[in-house]
N, C-alpha and C. Protein backbone atom coordinates (compact mmCIF):
# COMPACT_ATOMS: atom_id res chain seq x y z
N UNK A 1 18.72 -47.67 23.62
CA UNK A 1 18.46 -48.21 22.32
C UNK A 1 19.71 -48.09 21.47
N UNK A 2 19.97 -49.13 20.91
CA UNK A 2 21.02 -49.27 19.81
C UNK A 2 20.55 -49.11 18.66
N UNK A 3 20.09 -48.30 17.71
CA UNK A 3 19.15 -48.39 15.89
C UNK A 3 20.67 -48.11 15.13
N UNK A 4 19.85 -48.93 14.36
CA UNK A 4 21.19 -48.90 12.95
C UNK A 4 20.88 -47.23 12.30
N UNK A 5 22.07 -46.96 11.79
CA UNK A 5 21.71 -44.99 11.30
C UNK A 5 20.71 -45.15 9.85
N UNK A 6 20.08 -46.24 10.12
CA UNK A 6 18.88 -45.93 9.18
C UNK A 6 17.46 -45.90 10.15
N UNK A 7 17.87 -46.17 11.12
CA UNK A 7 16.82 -46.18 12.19
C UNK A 7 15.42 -45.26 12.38
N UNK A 8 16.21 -43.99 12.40
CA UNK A 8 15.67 -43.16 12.10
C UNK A 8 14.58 -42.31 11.30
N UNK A 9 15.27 -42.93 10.13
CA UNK A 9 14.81 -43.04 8.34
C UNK A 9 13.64 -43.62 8.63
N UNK A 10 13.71 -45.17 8.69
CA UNK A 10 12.52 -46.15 8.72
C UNK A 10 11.47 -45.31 9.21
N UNK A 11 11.92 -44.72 10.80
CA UNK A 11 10.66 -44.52 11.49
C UNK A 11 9.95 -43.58 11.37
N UNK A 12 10.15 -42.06 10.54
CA UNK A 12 9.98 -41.41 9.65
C UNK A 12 9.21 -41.85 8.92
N UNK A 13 9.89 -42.95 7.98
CA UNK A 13 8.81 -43.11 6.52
C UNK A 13 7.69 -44.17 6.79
N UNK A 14 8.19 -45.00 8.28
CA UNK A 14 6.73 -45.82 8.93
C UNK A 14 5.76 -44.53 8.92
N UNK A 15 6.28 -43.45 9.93
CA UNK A 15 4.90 -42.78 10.67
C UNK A 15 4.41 -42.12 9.67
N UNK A 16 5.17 -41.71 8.06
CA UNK A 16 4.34 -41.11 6.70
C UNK A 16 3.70 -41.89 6.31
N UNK A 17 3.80 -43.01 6.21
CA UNK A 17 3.07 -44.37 5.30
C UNK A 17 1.54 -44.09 6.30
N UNK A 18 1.94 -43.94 8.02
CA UNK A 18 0.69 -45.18 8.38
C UNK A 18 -0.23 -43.67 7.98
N UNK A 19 0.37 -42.72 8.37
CA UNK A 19 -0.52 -41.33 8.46
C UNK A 19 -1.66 -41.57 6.85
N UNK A 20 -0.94 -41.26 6.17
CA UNK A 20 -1.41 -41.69 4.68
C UNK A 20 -2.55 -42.55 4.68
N UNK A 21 -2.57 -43.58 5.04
CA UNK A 21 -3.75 -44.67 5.34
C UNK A 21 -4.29 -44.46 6.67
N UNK A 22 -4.27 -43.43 7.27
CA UNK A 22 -5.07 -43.18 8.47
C UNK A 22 -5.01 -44.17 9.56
N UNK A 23 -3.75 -44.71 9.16
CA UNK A 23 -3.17 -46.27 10.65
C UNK A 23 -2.92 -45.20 11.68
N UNK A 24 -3.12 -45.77 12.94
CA UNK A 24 -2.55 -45.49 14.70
C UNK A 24 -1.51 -45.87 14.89
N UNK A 25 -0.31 -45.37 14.75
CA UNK A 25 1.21 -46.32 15.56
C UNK A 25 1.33 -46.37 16.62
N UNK A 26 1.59 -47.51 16.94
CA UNK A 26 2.35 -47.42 18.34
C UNK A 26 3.50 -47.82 18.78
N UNK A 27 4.64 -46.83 19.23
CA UNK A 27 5.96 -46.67 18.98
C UNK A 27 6.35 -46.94 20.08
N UNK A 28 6.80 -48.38 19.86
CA UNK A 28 7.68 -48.35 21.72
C UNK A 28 8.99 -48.69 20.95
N UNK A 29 10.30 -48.20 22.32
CA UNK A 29 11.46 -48.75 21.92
C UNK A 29 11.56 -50.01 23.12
N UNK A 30 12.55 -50.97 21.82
CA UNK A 30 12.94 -52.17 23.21
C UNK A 30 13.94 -52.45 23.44
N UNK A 31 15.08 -52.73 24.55
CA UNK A 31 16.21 -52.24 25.22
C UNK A 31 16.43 -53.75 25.67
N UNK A 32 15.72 -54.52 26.42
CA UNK A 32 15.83 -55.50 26.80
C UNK A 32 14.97 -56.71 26.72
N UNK A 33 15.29 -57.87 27.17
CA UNK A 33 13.93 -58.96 26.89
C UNK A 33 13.07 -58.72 27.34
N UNK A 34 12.85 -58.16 29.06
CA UNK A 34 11.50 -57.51 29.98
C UNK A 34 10.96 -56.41 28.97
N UNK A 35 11.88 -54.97 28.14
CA UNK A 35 10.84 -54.03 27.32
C UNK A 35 10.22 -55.26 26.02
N UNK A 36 10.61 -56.90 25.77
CA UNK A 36 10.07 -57.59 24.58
C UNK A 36 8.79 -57.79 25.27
N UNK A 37 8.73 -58.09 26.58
CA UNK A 37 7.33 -58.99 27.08
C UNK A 37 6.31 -57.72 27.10
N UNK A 38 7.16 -56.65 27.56
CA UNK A 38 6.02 -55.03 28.06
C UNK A 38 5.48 -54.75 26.49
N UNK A 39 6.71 -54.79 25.71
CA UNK A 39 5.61 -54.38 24.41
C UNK A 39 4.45 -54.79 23.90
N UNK A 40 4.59 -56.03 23.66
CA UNK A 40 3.81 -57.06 23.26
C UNK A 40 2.51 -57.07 24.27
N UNK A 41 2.62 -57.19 25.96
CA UNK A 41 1.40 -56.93 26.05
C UNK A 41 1.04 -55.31 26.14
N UNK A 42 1.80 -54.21 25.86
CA UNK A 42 1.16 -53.12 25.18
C UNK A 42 0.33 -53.26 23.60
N UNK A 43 0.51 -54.25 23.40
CA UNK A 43 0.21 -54.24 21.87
C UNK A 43 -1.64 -54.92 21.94
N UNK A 44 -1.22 -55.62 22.93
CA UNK A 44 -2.69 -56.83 23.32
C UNK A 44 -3.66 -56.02 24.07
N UNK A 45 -2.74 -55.53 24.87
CA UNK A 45 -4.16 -54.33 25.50
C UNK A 45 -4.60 -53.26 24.83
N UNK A 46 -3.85 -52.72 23.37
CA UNK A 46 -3.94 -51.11 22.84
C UNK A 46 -4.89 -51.99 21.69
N UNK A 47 -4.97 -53.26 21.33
CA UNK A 47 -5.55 -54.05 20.21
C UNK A 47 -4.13 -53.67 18.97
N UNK A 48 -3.50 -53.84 19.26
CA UNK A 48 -2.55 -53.86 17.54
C UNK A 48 -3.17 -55.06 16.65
N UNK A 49 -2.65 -54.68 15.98
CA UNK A 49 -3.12 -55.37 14.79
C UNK A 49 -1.88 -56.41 14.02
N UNK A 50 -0.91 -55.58 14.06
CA UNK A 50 0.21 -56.07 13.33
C UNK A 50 1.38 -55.02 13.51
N UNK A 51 2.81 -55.83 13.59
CA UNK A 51 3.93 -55.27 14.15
C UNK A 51 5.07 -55.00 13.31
N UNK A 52 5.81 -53.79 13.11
CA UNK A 52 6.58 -53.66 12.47
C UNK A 52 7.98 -53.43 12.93
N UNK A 53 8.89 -53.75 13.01
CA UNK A 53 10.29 -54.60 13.76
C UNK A 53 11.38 -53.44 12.76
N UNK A 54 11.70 -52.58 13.25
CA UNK A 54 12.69 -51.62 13.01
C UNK A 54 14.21 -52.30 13.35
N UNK A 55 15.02 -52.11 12.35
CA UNK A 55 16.49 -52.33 11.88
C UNK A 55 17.70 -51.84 13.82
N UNK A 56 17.83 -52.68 14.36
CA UNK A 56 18.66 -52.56 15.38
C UNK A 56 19.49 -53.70 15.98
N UNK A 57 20.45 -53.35 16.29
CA UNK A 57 21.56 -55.08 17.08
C UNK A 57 20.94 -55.39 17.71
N UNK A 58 20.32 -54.72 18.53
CA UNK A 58 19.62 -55.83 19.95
C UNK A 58 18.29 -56.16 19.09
N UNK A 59 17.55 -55.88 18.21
CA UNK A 59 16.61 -56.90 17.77
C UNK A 59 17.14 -57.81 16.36
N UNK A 60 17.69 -57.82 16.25
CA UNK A 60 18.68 -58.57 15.55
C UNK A 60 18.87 -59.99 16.36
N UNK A 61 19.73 -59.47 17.06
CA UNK A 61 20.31 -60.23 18.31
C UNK A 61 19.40 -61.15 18.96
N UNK A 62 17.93 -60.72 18.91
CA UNK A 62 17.07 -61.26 19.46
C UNK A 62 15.57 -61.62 18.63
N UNK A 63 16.13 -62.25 17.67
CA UNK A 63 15.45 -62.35 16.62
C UNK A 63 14.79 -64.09 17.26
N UNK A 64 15.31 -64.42 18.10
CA UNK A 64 14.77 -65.76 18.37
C UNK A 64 14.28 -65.82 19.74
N UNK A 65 13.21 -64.50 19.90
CA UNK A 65 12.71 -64.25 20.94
C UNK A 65 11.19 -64.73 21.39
N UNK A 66 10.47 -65.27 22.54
CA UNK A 66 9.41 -65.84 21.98
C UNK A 66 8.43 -65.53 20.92
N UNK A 67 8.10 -66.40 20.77
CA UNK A 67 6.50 -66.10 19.37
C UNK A 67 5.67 -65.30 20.17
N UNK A 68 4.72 -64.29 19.17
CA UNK A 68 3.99 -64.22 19.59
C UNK A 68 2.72 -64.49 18.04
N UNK A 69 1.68 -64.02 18.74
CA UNK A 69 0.63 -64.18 17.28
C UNK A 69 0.46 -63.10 16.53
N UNK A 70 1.00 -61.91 16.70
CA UNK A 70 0.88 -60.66 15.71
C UNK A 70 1.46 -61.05 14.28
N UNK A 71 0.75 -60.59 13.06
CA UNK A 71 1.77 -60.46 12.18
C UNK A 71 2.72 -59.34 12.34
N UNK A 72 3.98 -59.72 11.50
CA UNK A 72 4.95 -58.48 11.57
C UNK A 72 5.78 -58.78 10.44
N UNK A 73 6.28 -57.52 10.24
CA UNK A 73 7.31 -57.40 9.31
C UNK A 73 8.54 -56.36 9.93
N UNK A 74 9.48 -56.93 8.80
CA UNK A 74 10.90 -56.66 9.88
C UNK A 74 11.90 -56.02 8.45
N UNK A 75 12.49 -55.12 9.22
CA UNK A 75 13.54 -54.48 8.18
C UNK A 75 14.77 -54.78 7.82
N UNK A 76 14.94 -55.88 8.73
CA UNK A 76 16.22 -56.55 8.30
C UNK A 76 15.83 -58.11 7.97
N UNK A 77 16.44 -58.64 6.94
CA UNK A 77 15.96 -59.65 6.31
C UNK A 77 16.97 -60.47 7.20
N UNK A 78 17.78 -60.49 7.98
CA UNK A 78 18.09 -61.79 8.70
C UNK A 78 17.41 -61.89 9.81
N UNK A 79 16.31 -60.82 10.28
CA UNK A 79 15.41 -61.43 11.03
C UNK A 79 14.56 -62.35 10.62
N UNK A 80 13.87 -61.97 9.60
CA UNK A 80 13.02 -62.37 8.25
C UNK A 80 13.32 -64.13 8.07
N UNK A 81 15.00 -64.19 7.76
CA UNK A 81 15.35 -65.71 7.56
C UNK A 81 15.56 -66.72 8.92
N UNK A 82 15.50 -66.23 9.72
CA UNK A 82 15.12 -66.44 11.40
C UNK A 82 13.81 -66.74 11.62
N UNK A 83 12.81 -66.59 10.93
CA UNK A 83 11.47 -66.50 11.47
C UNK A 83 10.57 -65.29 12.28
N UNK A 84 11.41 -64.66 11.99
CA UNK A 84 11.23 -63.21 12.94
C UNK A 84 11.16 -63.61 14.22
């Protein structure tokens, strides 16, 4: 994994937020396009709900990776202007 040195930060103040509202995370890291397809159907079989896209080059980089139907939100706004 490549995370920007706020990486960290985010994932911290994700796992305080969801705790707070009594959300389930589920924390995968993704390394390559095969960990994009494994997550996603980790996400379909665990039931996610909605996805939150942590600040890193390789998801950056791969910001024009297939669709899927989750909502998500993303910490870098040039994913954001990409379409996520």
């Amino acid at each position: 994994m490549n995370p920007s040195p706020d990486a960290e930060d985010e994932r911290r103040d994700v796992q305080a937020a969801a705790q707070q509202i009594g959300q389930q995370l589920i924390i995968l890291d993704v390394n390559s396009d095969r960990d994009i397809e494994a997550a996603f159907a980790t996400f379909v079989e665990r039931g996610a709900d909605a996805l939150f896209v942590s600040t890193s080059a390789f998801m950056i980089s791969n910001r024009d990776a297939p669709r899927h139907t989750l909502p998500a939100s993303f910490a870098a706004r040039e994913t954001v202007v990409a379409s996520g």
